[in-house]
Protein backbone atom coordinates (compact mmCIF):
# COMPACT_ATOMS: atom_id res chain seq x y z
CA UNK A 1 -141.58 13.01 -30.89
CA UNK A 2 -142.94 15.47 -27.95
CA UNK A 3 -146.52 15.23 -27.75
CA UNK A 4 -148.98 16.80 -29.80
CA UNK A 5 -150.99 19.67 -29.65
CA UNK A 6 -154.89 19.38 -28.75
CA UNK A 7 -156.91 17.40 -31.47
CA UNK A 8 -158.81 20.14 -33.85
CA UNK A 9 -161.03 19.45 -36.13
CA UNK A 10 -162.58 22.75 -36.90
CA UNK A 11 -166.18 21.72 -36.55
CA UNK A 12 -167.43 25.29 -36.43
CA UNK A 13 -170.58 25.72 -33.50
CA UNK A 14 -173.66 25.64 -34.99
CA UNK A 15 -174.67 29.37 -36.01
CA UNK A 16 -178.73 28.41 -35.24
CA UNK A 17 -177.80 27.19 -31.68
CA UNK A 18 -177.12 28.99 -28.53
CA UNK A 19 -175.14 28.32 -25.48
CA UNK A 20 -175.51 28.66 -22.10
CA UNK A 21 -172.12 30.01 -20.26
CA UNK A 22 -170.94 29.52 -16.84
CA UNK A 23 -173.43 32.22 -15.26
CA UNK A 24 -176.53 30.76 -17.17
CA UNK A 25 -176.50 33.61 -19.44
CA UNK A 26 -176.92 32.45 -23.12
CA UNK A 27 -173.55 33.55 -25.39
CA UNK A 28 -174.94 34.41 -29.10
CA UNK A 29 -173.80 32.17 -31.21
CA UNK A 30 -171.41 34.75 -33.25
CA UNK A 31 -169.42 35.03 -29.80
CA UNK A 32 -168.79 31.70 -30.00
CA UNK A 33 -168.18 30.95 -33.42
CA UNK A 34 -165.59 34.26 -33.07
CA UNK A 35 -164.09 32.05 -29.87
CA UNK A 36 -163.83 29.06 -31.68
CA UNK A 37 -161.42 30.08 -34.36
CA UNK A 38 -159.50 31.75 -32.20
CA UNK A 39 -158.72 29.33 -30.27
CA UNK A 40 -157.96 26.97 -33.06
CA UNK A 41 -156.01 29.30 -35.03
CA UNK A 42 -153.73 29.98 -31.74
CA UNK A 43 -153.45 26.34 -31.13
CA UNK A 44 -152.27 25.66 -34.72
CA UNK A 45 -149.85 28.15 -34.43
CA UNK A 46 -148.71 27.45 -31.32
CA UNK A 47 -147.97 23.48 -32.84
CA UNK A 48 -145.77 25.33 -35.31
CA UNK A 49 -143.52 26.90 -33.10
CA UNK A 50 -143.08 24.29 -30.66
CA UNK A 51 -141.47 21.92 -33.13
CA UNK A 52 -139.74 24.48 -34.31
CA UNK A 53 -138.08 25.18 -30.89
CA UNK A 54 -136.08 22.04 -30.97
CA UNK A 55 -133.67 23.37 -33.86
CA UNK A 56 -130.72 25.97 -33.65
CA UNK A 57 -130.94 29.07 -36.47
CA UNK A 58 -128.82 26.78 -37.99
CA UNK A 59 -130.77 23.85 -38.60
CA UNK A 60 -133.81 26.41 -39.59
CA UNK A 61 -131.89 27.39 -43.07
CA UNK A 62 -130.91 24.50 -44.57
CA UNK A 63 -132.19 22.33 -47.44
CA UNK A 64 -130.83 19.07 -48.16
CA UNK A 65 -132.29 18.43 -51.24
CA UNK A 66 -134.97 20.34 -53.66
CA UNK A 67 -137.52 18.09 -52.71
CA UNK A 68 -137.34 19.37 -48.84
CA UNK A 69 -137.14 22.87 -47.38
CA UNK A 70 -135.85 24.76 -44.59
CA UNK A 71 -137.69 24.88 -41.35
CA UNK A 72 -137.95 28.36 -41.30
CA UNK A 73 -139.07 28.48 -45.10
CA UNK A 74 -142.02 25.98 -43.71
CA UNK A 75 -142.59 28.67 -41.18
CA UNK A 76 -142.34 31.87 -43.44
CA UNK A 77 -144.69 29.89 -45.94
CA UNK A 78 -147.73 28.71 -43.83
CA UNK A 79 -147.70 32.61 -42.58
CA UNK A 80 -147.64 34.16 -46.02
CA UNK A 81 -150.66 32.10 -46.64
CA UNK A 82 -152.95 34.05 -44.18
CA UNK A 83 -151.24 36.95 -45.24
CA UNK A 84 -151.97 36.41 -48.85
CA UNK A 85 -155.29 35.15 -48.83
CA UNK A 86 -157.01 35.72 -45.91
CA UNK A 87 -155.62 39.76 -44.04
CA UNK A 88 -154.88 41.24 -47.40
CA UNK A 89 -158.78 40.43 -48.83
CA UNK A 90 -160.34 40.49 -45.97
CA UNK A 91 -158.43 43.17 -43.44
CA UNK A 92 -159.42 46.74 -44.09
CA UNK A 93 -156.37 48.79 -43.40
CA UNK A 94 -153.82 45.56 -42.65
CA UNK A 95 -150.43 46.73 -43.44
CA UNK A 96 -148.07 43.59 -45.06
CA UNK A 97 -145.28 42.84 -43.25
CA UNK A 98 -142.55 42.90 -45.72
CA UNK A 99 -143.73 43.37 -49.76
CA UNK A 100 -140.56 40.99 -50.67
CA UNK A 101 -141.88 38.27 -48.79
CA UNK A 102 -144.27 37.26 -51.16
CA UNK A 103 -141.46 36.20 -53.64
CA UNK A 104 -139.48 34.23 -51.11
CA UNK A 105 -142.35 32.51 -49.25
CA UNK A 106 -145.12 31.97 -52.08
CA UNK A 107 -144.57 27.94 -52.99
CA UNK A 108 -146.65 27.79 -56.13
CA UNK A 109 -149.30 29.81 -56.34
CA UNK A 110 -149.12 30.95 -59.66
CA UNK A 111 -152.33 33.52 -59.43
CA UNK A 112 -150.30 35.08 -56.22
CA UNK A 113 -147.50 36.49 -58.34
CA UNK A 114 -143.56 35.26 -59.31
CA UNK A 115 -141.40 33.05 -56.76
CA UNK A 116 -138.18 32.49 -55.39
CA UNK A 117 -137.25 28.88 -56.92
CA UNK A 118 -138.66 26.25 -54.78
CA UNK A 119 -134.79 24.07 -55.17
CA UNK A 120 -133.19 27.66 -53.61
CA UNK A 121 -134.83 28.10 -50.55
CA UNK A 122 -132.00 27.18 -48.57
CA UNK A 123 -130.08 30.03 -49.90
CA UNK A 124 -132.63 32.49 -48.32
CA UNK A 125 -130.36 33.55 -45.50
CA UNK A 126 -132.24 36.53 -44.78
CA UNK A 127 -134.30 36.90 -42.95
CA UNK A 128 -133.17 35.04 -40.36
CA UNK A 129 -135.18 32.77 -37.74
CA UNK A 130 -136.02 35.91 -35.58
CA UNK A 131 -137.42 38.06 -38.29
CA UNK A 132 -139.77 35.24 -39.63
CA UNK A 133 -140.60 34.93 -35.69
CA UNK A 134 -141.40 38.32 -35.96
CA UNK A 135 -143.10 38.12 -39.25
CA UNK A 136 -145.35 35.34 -37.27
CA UNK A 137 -146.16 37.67 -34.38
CA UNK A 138 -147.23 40.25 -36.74
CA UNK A 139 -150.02 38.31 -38.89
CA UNK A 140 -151.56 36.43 -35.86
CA UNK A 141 -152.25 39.34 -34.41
CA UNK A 142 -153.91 40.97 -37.09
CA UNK A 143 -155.77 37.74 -37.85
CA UNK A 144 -156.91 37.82 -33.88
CA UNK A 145 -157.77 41.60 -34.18
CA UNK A 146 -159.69 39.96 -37.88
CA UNK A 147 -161.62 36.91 -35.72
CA UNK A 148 -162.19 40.01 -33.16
CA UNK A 149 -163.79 42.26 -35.00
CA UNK A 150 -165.88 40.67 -37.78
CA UNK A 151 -169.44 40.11 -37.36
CA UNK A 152 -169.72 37.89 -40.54
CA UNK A 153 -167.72 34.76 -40.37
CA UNK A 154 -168.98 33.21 -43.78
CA UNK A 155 -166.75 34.24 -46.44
CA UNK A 156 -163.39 33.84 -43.43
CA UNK A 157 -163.99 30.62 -42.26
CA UNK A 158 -163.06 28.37 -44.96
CA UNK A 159 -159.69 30.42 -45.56
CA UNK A 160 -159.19 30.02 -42.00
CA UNK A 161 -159.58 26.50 -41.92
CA UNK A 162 -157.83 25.61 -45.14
CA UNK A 163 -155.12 27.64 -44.01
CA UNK A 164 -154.74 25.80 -40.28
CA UNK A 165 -155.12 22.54 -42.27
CA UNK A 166 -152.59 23.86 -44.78
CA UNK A 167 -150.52 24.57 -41.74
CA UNK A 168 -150.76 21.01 -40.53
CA UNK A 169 -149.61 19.59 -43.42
CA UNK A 170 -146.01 21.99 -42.91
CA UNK A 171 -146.14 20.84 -39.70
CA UNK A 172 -145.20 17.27 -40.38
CA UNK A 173 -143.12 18.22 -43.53
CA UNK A 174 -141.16 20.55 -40.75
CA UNK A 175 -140.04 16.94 -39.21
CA UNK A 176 -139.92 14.79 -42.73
CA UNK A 177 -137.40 17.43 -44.43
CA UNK A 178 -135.38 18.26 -40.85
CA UNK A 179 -134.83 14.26 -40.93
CA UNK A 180 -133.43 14.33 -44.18
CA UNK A 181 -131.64 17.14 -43.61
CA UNK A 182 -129.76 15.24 -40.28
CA UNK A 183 -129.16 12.18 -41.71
CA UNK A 184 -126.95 13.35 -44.26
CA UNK A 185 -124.92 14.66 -41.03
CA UNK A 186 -122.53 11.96 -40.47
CA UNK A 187 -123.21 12.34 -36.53
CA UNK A 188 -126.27 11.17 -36.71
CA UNK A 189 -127.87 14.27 -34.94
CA UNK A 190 -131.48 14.00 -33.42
CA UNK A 191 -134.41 15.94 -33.42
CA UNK A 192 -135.51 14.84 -29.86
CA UNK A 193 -133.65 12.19 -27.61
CA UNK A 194 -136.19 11.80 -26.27
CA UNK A 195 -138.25 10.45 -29.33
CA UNK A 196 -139.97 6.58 -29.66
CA UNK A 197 -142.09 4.78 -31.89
CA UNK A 198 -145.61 5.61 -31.10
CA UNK A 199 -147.14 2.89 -29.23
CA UNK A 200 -149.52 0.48 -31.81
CA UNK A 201 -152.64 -0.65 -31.60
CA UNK A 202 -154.70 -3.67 -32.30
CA UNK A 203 -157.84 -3.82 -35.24
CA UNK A 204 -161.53 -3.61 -33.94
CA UNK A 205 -161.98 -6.86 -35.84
CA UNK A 206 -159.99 -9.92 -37.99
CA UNK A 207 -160.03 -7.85 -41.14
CA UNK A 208 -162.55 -9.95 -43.37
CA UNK A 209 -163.57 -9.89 -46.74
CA UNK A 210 -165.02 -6.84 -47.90
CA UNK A 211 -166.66 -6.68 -51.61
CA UNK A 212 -169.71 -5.18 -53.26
CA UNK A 213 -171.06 -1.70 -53.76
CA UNK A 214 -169.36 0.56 -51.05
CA UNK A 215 -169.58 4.74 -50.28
CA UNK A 216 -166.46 6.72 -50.20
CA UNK A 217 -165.14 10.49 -49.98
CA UNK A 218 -165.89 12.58 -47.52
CA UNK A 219 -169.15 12.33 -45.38
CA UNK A 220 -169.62 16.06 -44.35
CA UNK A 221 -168.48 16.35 -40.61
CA UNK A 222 -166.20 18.38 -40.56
CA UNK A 223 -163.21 19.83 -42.53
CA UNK A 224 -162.14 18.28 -45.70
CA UNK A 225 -160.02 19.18 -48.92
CA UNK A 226 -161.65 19.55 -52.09
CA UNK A 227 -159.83 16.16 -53.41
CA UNK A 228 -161.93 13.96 -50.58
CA UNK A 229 -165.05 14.84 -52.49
CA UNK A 230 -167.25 14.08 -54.04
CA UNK A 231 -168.90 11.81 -52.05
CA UNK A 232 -169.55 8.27 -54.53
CA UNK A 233 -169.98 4.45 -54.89
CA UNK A 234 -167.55 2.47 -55.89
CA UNK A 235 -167.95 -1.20 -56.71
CA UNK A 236 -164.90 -3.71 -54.97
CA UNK A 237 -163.93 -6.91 -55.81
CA UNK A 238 -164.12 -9.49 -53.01
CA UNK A 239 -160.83 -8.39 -51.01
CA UNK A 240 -158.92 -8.95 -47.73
CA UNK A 241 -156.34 -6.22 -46.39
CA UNK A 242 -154.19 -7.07 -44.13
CA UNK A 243 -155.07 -5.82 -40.45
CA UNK A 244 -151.25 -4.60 -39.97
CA UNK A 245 -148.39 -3.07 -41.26
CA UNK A 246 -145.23 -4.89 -43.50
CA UNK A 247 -142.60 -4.99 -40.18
CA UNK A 248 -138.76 -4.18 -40.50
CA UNK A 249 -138.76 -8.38 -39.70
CA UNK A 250 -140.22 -8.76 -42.92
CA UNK A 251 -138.43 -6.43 -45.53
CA UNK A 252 -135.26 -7.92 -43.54
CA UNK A 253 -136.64 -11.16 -45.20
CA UNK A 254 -137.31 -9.59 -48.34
CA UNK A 255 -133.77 -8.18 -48.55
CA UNK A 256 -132.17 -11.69 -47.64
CA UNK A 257 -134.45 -12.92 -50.93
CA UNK A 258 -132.46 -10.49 -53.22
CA UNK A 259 -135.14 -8.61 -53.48
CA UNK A 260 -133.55 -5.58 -54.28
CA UNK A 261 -131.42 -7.14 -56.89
CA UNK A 262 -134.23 -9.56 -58.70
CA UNK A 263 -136.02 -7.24 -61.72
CA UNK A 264 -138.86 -9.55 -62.09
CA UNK A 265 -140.25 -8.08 -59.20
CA UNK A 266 -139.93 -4.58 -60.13
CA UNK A 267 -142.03 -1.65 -61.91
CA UNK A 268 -139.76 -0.98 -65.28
CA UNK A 269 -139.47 2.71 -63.59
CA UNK A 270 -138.59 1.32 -60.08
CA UNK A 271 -135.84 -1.13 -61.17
CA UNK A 272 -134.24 2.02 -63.15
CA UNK A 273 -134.58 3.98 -59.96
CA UNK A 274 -133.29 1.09 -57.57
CA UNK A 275 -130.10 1.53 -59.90
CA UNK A 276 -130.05 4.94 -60.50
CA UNK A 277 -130.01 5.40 -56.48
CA UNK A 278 -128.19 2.22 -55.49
CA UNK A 279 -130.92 1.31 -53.22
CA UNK A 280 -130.70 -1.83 -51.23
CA UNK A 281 -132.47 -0.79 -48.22
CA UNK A 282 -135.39 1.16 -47.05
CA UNK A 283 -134.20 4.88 -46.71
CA UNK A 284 -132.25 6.22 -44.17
CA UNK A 285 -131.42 2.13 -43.18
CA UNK A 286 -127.23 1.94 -42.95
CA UNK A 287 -125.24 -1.13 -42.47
CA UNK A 288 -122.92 -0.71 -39.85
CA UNK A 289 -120.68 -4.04 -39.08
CA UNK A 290 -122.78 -6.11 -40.72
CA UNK A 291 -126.17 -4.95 -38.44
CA UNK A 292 -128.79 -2.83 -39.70
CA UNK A 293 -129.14 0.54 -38.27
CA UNK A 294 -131.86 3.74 -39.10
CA UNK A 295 -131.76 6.94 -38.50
CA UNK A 296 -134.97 8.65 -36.81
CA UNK A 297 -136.27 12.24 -35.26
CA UNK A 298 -134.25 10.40 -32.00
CA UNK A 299 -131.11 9.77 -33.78
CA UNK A 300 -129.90 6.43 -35.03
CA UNK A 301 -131.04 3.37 -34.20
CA UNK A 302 -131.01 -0.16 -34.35
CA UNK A 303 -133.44 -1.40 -36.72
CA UNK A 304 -136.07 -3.53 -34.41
CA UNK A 305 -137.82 -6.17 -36.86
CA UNK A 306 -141.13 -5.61 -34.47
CA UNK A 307 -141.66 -2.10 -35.69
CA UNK A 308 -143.63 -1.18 -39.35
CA UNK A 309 -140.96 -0.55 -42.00
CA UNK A 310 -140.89 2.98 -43.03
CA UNK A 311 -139.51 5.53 -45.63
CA UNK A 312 -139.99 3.02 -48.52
CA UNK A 313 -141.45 4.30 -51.75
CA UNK A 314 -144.57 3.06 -54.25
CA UNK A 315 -141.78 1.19 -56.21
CA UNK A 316 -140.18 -0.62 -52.93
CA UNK A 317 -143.78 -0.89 -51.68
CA UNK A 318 -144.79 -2.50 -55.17
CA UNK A 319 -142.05 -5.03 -55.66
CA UNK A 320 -142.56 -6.10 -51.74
CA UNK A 321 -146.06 -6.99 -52.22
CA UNK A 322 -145.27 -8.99 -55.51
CA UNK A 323 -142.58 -10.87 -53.36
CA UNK A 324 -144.91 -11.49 -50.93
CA UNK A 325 -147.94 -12.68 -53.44
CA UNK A 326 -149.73 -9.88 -52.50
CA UNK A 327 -150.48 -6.46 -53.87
CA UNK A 328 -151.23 -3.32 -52.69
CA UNK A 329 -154.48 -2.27 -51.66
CA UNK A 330 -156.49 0.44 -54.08
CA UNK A 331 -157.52 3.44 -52.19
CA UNK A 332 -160.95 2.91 -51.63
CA UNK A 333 -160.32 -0.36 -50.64
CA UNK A 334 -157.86 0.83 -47.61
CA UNK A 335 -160.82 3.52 -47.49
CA UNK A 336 -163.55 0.91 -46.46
CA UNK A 337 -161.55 -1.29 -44.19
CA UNK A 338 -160.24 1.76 -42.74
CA UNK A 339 -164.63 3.03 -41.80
CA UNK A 340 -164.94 -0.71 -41.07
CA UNK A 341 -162.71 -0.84 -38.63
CA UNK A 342 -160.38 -3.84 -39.66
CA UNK A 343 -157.09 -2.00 -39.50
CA UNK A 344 -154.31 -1.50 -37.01
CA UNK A 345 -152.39 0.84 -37.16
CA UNK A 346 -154.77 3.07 -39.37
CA UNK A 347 -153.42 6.53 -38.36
CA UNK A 348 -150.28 8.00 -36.30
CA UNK A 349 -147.95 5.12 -37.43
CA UNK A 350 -146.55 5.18 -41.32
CA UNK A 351 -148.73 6.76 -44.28
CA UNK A 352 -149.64 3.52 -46.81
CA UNK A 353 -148.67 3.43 -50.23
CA UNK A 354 -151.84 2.19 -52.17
CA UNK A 355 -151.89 1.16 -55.78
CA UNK A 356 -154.42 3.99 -56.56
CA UNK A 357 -153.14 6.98 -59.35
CA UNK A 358 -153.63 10.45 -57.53
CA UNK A 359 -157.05 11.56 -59.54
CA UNK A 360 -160.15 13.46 -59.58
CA UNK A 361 -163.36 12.04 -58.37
CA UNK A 362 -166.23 11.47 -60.67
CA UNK A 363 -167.73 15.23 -60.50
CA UNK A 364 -164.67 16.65 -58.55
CA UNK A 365 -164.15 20.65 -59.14
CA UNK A 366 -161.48 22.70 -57.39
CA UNK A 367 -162.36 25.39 -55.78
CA UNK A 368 -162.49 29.09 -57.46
CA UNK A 369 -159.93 31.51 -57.05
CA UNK A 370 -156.20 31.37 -56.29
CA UNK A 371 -156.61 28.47 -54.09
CA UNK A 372 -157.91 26.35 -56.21
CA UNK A 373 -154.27 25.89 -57.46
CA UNK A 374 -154.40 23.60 -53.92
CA UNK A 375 -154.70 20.07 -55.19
CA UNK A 376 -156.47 20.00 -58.79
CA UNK A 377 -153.54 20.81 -60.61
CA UNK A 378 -151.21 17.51 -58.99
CA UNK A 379 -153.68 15.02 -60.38
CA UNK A 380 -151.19 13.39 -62.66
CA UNK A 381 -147.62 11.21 -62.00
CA UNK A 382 -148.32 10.63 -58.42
CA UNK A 383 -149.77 7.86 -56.02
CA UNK A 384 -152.29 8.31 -53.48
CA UNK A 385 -151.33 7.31 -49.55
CA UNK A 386 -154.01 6.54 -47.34
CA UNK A 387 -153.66 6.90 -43.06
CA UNK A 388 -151.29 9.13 -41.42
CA UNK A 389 -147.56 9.12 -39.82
CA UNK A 390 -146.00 9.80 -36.71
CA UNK A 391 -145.62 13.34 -37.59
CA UNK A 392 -149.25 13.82 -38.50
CA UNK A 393 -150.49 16.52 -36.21
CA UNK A 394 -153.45 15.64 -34.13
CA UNK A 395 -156.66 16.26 -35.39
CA UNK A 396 -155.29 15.72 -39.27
CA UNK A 397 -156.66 12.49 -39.98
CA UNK A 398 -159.59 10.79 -41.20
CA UNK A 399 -160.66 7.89 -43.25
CA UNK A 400 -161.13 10.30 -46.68
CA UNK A 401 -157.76 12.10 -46.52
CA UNK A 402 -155.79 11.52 -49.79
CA UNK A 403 -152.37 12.23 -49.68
CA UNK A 404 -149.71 12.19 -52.59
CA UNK A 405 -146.63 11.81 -53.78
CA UNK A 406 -144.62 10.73 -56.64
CA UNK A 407 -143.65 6.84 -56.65
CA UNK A 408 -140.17 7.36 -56.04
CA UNK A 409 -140.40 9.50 -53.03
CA UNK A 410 -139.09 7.91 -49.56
CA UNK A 411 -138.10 10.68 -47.23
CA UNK A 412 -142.10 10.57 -45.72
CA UNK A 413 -142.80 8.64 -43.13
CA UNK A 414 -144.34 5.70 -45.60
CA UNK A 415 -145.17 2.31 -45.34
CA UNK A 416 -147.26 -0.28 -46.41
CA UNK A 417 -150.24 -3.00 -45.67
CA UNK A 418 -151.31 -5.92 -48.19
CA UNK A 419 -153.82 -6.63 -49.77
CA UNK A 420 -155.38 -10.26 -50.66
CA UNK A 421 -157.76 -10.64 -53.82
CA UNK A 422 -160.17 -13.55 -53.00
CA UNK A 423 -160.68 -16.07 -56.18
């Protein structure tokens, strides 16, 4: 994958500080706090287009399954969110873009109005790539001309930075749902030719034992979604996870086992599903005269047994770790061995199925307002992931992120570490 943009964060400057600039003369702090978002919001959007660039107009409309949508959809979408919540509340005098696009580009956002159905998108032929390019160029400058001009940042600043986190997130489902999308091609087209496995690293320590009365959620620095909080205690069980990821070596070992055809190992649900879909591979994995090949943002490739196995779901992840004698980790047990530094691998490689159901936090409450239809509402049916992938854009990971996704799902960039309960 081409390298990512600059790490953000969006730690906003300090409002009761002031800085000194290059000629000695303090800057008020409203300069820059106005200098800061800027910047991040053009670096954001900058990220956007550049993986974008890699496709043809062609790639940009299609939508290989309802589950996935078109690149420029992703595109349209992230920009109809500052649109919708952001210039249209908070930009005297903005005029919208195009009144129709908030039918084709609102996902679901009930409180924003009616919407194109989400397994359609890729019959949205109009408007094409350049008009949503257009459509881009049209709400970032009215959201510069926005950060230029206000003199009261409080009620923008957490649109601004949900909606450049919201971005990130399209960001790496731009690349999940374009790889989908290319590996049903039978010529195995790439993304980049240039793409490799990100390089891995080693854990700060052995990964011990952790147990006892821990803190988890998010600590405050910085941004966070309203699922990471609140902050609590949880109490763990005396537990070991695994300081790296399941390898390709060792699901090829898993396979040999029958371990795609043996039910004992299997979730009721996941057996159903492993016949349903005829799976007896991770996804995207092909046999291909008798040697195991995968198909990646670089094309296909030989499966190397060194590298973490990815695109497997909960269920595959599940019946793996009973194979193994194992189990999956719960999420706030990934979450303290993640701030305790006994993990390899933690972020940039494969998200990690853990055992955890997606649900509030003791004392959680979603926001108010339209986007508090955000996360509250998928707290049900799905499994949490802890970490980030190789498509995570910089900047979009921490310790407390949750992410989720039903237990069948493998076209993300998943994976897996195990976890060990001490007797």
């Amino acid at each position: 994958m081409p390298a990512s943009a600059a790490s953000t964060r969006f730690r906003e400057p300090d409002p009761s500080e002031e800085s000194a600039g290059a000629d000695g003369v303090p800057s008020t702090s409203t300069d820059d706090v106005r200098q800061f978002w800027l910047e991040s919001f053009r670096a954001v959007r900058a990220e956007t287009e550049r993986r974008a660039a890699l496709l043809s107009a062609e790639d940009q409309v299609v939508q290989s399954m309802p589950d996935a949508s078109p690149t420029k959809w992703h595109r349209a979408h992230v920009t109809w969110f500052f649109e919708e919540f952001l210039l249209r509340k908070f930009a005297p005098g903005y005029k919208v873009f195009d009144k129709r696009f908030g039918y084709l580009f609102n996902s679901y956002y009930v409180s924003a109005g009616p919407r194109h159905a989400r397994p359609q998108r890729g019959m949205i032929t109009r408007p094409g790539a350049a008009e949503v390019s257009a459509y881009r160029a049209h709400v970032d400058l009215a959201v510069a001309e926005l950060i230029g001009s206000t003199n009261n940042f409080a009620p923008l600043a957490s649109i601004i930075a949900i909606g450049l986190n919201h971005e990130q997130q399209h960001q790496e489902l731009l690349l999940t749902d374009i790889l989908h999308a290319f590996s049903l091609n039978a010529t195995h087209p790439a993304y980049d030719l240039q793409w490799q496995w990100p390089q891995r690293g080693r854990a700060a320590t052995a990964g011990g034992v952790i147990a006892g009365i821990h803190r988890i959620g998010h600590n405050g620095d910085g941004f966070c979604f309203d699922n990471e909080e609140p902050a609590h205690d949880v109490l763990l069980q005396p537990v070991r996870l695994s300081p790296s990821l399941v390898t390709n070596g060792e699901w090829l070992a898993f396979m040999a086992d029958s371990g795609y055809t043996t039910p004992t190992l299997w979730l009721s649900d996941g057996f159903a599903a492993v016949e349903a879909q005829g799976w007896n591979a991770p996804g995207y994995w092909q046999n291909i005269d008798g040697g195991w090949f995968v198909m990646t943002l670089g094309g296909l490739r030989r499966v190397d047994p060194e590298q973490p196995v990815c695109h497997v779901s909960y269920y595959e992840a599940d019946a793996f770790a009973r194979w193994a004698g194992k189990a999956l980790p719960t999420e706030e047990e990934w979450e303290v061995a993640a701030l305790n530094g006994a993990l390899a691998d933690t972020f940039g490689i494969v998200w990690q199925w853990t055992r955890s159901a997606y649900a509030p936090y003791p004392g959680y409450r979603a926001v108010d307002g339209g986007l508090g239809e955000y996360n509250g509402k998928f707290m049900v049916n799905q499994m949490v992931l802890r970490g980030s992938s190789l498509a995570t854009s910089a900047g979009h990971s921490r310790p407390s992120y949750r992410n989720f996704f039903y237990p069948s799902a493998r076209w993300q960039f998943s994976g897996l570490r195990l976890a060990e309960y001490q007797g």
